[in-house]
C-alpha atoms as a PDB file:
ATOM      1  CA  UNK A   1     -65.801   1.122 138.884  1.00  0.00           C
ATOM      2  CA  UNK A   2     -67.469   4.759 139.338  1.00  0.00           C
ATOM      3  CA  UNK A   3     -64.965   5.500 142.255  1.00  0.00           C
ATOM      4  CA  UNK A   4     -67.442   8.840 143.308  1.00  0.00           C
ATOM      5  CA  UNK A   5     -69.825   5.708 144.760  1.00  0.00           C
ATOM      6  CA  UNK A   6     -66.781   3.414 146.389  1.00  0.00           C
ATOM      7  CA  UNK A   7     -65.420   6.515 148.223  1.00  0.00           C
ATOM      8  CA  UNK A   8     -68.818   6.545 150.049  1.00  0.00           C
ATOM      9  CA  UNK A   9     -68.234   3.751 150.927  1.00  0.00           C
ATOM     10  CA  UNK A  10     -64.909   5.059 152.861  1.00  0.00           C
ATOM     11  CA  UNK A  11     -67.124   7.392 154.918  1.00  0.00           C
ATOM     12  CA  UNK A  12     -69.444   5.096 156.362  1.00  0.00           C
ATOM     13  CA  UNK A  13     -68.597   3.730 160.069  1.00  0.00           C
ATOM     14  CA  UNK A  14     -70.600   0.580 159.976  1.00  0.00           C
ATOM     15  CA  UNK A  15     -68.644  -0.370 156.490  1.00  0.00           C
ATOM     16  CA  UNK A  16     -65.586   0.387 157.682  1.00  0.00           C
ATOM     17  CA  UNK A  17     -65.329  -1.551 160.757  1.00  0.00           C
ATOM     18  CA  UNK A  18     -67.008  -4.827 158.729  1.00  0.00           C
ATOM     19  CA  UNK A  19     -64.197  -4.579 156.597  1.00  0.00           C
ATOM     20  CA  UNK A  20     -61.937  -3.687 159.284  1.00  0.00           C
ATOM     21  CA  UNK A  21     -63.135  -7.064 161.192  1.00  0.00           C
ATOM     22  CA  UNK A  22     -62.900  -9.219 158.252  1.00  0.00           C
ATOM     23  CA  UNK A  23     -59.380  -7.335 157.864  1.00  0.00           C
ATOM     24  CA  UNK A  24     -58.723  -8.509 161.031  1.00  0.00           C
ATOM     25  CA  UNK A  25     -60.102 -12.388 160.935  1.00  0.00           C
ATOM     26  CA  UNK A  26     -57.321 -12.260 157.706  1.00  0.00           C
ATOM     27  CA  UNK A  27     -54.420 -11.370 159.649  1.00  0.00           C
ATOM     28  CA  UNK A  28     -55.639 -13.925 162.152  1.00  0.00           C
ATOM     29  CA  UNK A  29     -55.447 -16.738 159.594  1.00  0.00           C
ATOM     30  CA  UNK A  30     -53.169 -19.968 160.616  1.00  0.00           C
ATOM     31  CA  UNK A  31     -49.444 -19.597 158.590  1.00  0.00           C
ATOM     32  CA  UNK A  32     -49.589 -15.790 159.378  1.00  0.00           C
ATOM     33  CA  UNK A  33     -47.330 -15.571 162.491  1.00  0.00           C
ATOM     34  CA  UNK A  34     -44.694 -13.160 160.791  1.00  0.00           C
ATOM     35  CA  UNK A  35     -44.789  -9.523 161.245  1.00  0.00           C
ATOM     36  CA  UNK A  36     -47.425  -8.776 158.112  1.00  0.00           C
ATOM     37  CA  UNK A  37     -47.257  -5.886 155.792  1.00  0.00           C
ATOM     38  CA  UNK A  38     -50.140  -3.941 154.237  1.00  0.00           C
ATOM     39  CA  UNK A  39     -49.647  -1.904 151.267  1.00  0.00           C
ATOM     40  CA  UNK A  40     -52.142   0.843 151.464  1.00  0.00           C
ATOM     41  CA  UNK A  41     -52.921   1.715 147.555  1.00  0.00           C
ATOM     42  CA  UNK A  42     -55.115   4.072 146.709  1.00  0.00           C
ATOM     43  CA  UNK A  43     -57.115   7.134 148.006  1.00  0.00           C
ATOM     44  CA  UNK A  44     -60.387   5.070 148.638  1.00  0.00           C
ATOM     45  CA  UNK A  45     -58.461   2.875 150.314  1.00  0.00           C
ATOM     46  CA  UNK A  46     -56.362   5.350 152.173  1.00  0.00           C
ATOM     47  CA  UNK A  47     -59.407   7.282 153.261  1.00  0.00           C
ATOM     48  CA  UNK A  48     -60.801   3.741 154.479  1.00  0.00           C
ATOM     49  CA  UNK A  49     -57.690   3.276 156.574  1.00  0.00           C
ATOM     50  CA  UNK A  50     -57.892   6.610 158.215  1.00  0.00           C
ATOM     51  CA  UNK A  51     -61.266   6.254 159.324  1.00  0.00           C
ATOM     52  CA  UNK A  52     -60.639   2.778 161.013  1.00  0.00           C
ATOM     53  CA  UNK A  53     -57.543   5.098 162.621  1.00  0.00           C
ATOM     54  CA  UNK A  54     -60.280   7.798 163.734  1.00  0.00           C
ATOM     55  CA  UNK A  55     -62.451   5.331 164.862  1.00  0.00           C
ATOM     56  CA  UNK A  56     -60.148   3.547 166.967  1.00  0.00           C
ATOM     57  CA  UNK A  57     -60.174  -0.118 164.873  1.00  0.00           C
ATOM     58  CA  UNK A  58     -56.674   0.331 163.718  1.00  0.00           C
ATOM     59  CA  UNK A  59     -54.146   1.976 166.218  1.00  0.00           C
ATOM     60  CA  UNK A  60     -50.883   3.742 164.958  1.00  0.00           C
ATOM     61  CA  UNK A  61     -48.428   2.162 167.438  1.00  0.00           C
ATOM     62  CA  UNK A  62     -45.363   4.161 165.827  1.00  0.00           C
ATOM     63  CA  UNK A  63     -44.320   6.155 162.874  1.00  0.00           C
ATOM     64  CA  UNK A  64     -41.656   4.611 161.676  1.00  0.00           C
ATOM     65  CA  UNK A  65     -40.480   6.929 158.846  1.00  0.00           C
ATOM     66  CA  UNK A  66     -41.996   8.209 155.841  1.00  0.00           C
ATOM     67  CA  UNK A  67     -45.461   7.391 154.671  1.00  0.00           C
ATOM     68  CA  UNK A  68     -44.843   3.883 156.943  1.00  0.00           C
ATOM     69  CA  UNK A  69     -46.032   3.201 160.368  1.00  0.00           C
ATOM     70  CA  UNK A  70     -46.120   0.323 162.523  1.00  0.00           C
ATOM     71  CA  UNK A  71     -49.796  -0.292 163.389  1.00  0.00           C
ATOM     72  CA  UNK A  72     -52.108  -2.764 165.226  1.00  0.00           C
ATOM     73  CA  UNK A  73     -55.500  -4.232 164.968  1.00  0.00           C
ATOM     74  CA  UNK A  74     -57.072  -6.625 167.718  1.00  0.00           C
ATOM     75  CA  UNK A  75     -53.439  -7.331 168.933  1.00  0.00           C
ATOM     76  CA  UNK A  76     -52.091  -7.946 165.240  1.00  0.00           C
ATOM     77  CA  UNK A  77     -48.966  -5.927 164.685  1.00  0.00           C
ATOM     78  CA  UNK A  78     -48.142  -4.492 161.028  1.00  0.00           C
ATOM     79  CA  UNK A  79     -46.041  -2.383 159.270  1.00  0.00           C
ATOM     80  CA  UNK A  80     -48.365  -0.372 156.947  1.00  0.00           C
ATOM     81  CA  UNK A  81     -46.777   1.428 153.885  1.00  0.00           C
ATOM     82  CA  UNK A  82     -49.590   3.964 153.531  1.00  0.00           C
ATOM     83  CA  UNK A  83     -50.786   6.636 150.652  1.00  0.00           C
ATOM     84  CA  UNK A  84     -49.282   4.816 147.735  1.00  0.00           C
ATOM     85  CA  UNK A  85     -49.730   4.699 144.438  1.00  0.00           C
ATOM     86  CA  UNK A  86     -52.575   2.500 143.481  1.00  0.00           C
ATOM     87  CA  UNK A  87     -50.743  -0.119 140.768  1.00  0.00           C
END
């Protein structure tokens, strides 16, 4: 995967909040009614996540301590572990 082409991907609005609503739907899902966690791997990923911050779709509700947060989409709470280590 030529990363240099996915990372544009990051910086476009209109894919970010498609991904962001599909996100979203997933969270939604039936059998999901615990408090979720998202493990944010990666720096594409993490520069994804930011821009659904900047651009309102995901709202930082509290930092919680280091590097995780407890955030919200569309009313879904979650406790994201953000910029870590892609496995």
């Amino acid at each position: 995967i030529d990363q240099r082409i996915v990372e544009t991907f990051a910086a476009d609005d209109e894919l970010v909040r498609d991904w962001f609503r599909r996100f979203e739907e997933h969270l939604r899902a039936p059998g999901t009614d615990a408090l979720r966690c998202v493990y944010v791997a990666g720096g594409t990923c993490q520069a994804a996540f930011d821009k659904a911050v900047e651009l309102q779709i995901v709202t930082c509700e509290a930092r919680l301590m280091h590097n995780i947060s407890m955030m919200s989409i569309g009313g879904i709470r979650f406790l994201a572990l953000e910029h870590a280590p892609h496995p």
